[in-house]
Protein backbone atom coordinates (compact mmCIF):
# COMPACT_ATOMS: atom_id res chain seq x y z
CA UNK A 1 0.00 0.00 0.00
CA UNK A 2 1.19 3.34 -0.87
CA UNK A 3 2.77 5.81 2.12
CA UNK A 4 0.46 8.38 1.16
CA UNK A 5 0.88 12.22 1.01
CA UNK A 6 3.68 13.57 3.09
CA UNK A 7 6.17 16.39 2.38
CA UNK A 8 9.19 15.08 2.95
CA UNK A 9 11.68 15.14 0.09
CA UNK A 10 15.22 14.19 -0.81
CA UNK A 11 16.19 17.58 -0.09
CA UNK A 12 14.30 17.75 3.59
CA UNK A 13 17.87 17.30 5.43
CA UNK A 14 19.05 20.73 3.77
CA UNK A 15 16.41 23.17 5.68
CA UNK A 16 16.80 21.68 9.04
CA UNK A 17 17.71 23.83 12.20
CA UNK A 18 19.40 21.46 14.27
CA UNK A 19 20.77 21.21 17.95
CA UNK A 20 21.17 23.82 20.23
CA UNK A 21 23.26 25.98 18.67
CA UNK A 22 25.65 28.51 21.07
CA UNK A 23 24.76 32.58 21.53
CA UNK A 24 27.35 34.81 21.40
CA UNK A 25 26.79 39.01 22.47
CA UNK A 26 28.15 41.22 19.64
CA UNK A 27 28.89 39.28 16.47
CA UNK A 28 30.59 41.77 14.07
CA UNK A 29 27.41 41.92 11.07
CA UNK A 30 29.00 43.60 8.97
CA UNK A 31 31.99 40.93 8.50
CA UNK A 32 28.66 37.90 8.54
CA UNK A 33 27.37 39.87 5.54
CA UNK A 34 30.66 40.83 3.63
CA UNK A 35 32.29 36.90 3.71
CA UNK A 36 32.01 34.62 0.72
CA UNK A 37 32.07 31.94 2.11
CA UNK A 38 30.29 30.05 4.95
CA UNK A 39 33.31 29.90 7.36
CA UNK A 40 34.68 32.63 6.69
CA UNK A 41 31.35 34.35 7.98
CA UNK A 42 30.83 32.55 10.69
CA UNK A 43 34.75 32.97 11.98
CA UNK A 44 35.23 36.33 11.19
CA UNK A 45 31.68 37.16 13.23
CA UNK A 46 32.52 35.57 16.23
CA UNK A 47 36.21 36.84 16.18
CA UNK A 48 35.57 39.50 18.41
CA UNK A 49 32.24 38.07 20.22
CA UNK A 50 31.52 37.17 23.71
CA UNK A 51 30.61 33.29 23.98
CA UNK A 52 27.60 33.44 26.66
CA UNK A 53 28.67 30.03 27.74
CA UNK A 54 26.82 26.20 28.63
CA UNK A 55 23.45 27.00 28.28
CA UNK A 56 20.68 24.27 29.33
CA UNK A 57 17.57 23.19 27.17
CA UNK A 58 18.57 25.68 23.81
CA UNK A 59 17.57 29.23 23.01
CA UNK A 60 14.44 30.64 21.53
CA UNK A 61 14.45 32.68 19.19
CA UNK A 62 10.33 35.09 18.64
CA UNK A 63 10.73 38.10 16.04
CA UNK A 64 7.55 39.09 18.35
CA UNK A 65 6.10 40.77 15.62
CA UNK A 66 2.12 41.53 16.22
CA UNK A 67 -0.54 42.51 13.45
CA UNK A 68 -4.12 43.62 14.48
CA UNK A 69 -6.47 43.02 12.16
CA UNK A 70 -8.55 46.29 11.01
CA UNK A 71 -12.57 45.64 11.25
CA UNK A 72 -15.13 47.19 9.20
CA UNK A 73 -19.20 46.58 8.73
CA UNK A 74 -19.91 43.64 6.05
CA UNK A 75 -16.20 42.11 6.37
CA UNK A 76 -16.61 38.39 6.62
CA UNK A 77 -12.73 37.69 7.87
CA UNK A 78 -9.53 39.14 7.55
CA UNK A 79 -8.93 41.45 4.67
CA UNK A 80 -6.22 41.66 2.16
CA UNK A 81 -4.59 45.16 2.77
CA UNK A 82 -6.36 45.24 5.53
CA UNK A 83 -3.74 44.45 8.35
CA UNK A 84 -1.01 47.08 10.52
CA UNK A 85 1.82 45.67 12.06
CA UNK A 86 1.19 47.28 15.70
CA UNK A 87 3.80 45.78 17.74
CA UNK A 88 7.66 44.82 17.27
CA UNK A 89 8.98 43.12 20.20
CA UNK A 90 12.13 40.27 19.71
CA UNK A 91 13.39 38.16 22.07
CA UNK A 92 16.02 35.71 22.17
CA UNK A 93 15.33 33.54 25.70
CA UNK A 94 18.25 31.20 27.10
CA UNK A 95 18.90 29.66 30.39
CA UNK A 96 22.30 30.12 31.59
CA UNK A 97 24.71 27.88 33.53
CA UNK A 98 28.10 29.94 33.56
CA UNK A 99 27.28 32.50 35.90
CA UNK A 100 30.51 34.82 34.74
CA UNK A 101 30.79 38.24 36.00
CA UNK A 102 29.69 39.44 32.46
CA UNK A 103 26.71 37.36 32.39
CA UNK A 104 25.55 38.37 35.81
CA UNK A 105 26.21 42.01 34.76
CA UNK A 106 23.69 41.66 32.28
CA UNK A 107 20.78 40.17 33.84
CA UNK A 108 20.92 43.02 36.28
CA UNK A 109 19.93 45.81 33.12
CA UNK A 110 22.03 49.05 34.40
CA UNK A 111 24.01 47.29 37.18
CA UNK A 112 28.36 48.38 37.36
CA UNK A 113 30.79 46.53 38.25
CA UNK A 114 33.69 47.41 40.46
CA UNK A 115 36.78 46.08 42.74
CA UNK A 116 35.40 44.92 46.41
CA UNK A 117 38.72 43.85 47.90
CA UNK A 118 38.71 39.74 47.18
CA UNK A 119 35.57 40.15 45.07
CA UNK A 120 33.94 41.58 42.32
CA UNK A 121 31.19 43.84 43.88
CA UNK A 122 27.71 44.40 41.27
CA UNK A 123 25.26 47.03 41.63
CA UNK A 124 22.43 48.42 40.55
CA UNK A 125 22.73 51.38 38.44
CA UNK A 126 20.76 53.67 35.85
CA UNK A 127 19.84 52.70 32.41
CA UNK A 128 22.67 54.57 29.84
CA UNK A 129 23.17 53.75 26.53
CA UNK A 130 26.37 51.26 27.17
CA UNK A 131 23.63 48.99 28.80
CA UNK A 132 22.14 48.11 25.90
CA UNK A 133 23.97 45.04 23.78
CA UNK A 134 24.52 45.71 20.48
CA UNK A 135 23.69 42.12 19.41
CA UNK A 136 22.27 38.58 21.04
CA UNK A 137 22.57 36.04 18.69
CA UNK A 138 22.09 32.30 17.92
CA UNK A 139 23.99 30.50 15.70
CA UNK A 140 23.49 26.74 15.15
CA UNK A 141 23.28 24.33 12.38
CA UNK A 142 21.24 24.36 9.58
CA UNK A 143 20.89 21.33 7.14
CA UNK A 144 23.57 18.54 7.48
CA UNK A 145 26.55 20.17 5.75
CA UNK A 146 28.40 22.19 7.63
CA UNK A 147 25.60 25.60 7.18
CA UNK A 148 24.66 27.20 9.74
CA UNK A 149 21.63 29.90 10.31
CA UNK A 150 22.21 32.83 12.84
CA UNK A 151 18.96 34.41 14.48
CA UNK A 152 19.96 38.20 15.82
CA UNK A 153 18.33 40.25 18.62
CA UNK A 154 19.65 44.02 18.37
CA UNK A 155 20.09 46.70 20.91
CA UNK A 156 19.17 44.20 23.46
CA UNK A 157 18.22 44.49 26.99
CA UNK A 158 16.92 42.44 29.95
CA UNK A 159 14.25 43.72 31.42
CA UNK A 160 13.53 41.60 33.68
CA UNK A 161 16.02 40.24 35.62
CA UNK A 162 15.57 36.56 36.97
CA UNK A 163 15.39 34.59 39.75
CA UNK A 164 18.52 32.82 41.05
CA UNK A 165 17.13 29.42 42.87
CA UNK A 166 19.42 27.41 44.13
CA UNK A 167 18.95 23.34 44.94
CA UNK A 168 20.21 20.59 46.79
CA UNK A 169 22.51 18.21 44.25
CA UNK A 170 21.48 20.74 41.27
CA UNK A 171 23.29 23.63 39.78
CA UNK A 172 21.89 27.52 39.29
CA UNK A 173 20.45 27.75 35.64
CA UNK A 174 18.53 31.40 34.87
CA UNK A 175 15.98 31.87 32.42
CA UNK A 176 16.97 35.23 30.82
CA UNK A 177 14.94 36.96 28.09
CA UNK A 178 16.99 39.42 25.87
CA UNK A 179 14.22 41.77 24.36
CA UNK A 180 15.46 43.77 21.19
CA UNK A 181 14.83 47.24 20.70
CA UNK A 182 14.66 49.84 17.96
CA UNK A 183 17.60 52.13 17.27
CA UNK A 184 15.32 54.97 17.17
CA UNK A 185 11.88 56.42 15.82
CA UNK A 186 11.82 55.13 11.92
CA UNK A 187 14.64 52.71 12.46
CA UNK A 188 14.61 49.18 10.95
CA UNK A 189 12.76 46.46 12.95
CA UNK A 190 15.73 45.29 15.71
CA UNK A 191 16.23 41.60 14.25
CA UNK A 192 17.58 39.62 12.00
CA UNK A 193 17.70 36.28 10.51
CA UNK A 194 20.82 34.69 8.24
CA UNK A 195 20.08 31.50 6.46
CA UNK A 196 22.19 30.23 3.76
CA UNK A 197 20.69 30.33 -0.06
CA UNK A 198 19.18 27.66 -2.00
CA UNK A 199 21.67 25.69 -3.57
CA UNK A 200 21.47 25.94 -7.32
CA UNK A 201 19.62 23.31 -9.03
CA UNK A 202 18.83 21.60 -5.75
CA UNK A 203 22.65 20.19 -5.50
């Protein structure tokens, strides 16, 4: 008996996002777009960027894009032309295992760091334009030869910092949300998403 209607193809293994992938805080963009090559990107990105570390369970990734639907007597459903993007709000969500002084920096949105004798003292402090990340991203594999997709939160921020629970036999793990935002009024929606072309001729 046939198998009956399904989509997969011979291709299928090409446009999967696999594994967990590792975030990094301010891959270089420009040098991701100007490389000709897939490694080249993806080295000369993370040259300069700050690994976050072990993460647990993966990242997520939302472009938390909203569209309200406008309404009008007679209109049986939604309407062609008839839609307005009302809210842009990305997020890039990991939990975190390292706990390094740079990653507890920025869960605490604002907060300085300075010397404290044998320690590292963090505070709170106000919100300035150095708190703000210039880039989240995830980068993992996509397909099964050697590609990889990077998903990019910009200007990002935590603004809401978590909750550090601690447990017998079990390590600290935070669930931190970076939320993007805009550059400034008019400015390009504050994410991005890098996935490598079709191959030509489906090779």
């Amino acid at each position: 008996m046939p198998q009956g209607l399904h989509g997969l193809t011979d291709d299928t293994f090409r446009s999967l996002i696999l594994d967990a992938g590792a975030v990094y805080f301010n891959i270089d963009l420009e040098a991701l777009e100007a490389a000709t090559s897939m490694d080249e990107a993806i080295a000369d990105a993370i040259e300069n960027a700050i690994p976050i570390g072990a993460t647990r369970g993966g990242a997520t990734f939302n472009a938390g894009r909203e569209l309200r639907e406008i309404e009008a007597d007679g209109q049986l459903g939604p309407t062609k032309g008839l839609l307005r993007r009302t809210t842009v709000r990305p997020t890039l969500a990991v939990t975190l295992l390292e706990q390094t002084i740079e990653n507890l920096q920025r869960q605490f949105p604002g907060a300085v760091v300075e010397e404290a004798g044998a320690f590292e003292k963090i505070t709170g402090g106000p919100i300035t334009s150095s708190t703000y990340v210039d880039n989240v991203a995830l980068i993992t594999t996509y397909g099964a030869e050697g590609s990889f997709i990077v998903l990019v939160v910009e200007n990002a921020l935590v603004l809401e910092s978590p909750d550090f629970a601690t447990e017998d036999k079990d390590e600290v793990a935070t669930d931190v949300t970076f939320v993007g935002t805009f550059a400034g009024v008019g400015a390009a929606e504050p994410w991005r998403v890098y996935v490598p072309p079709a191959p030509a001729g489906g090779d």
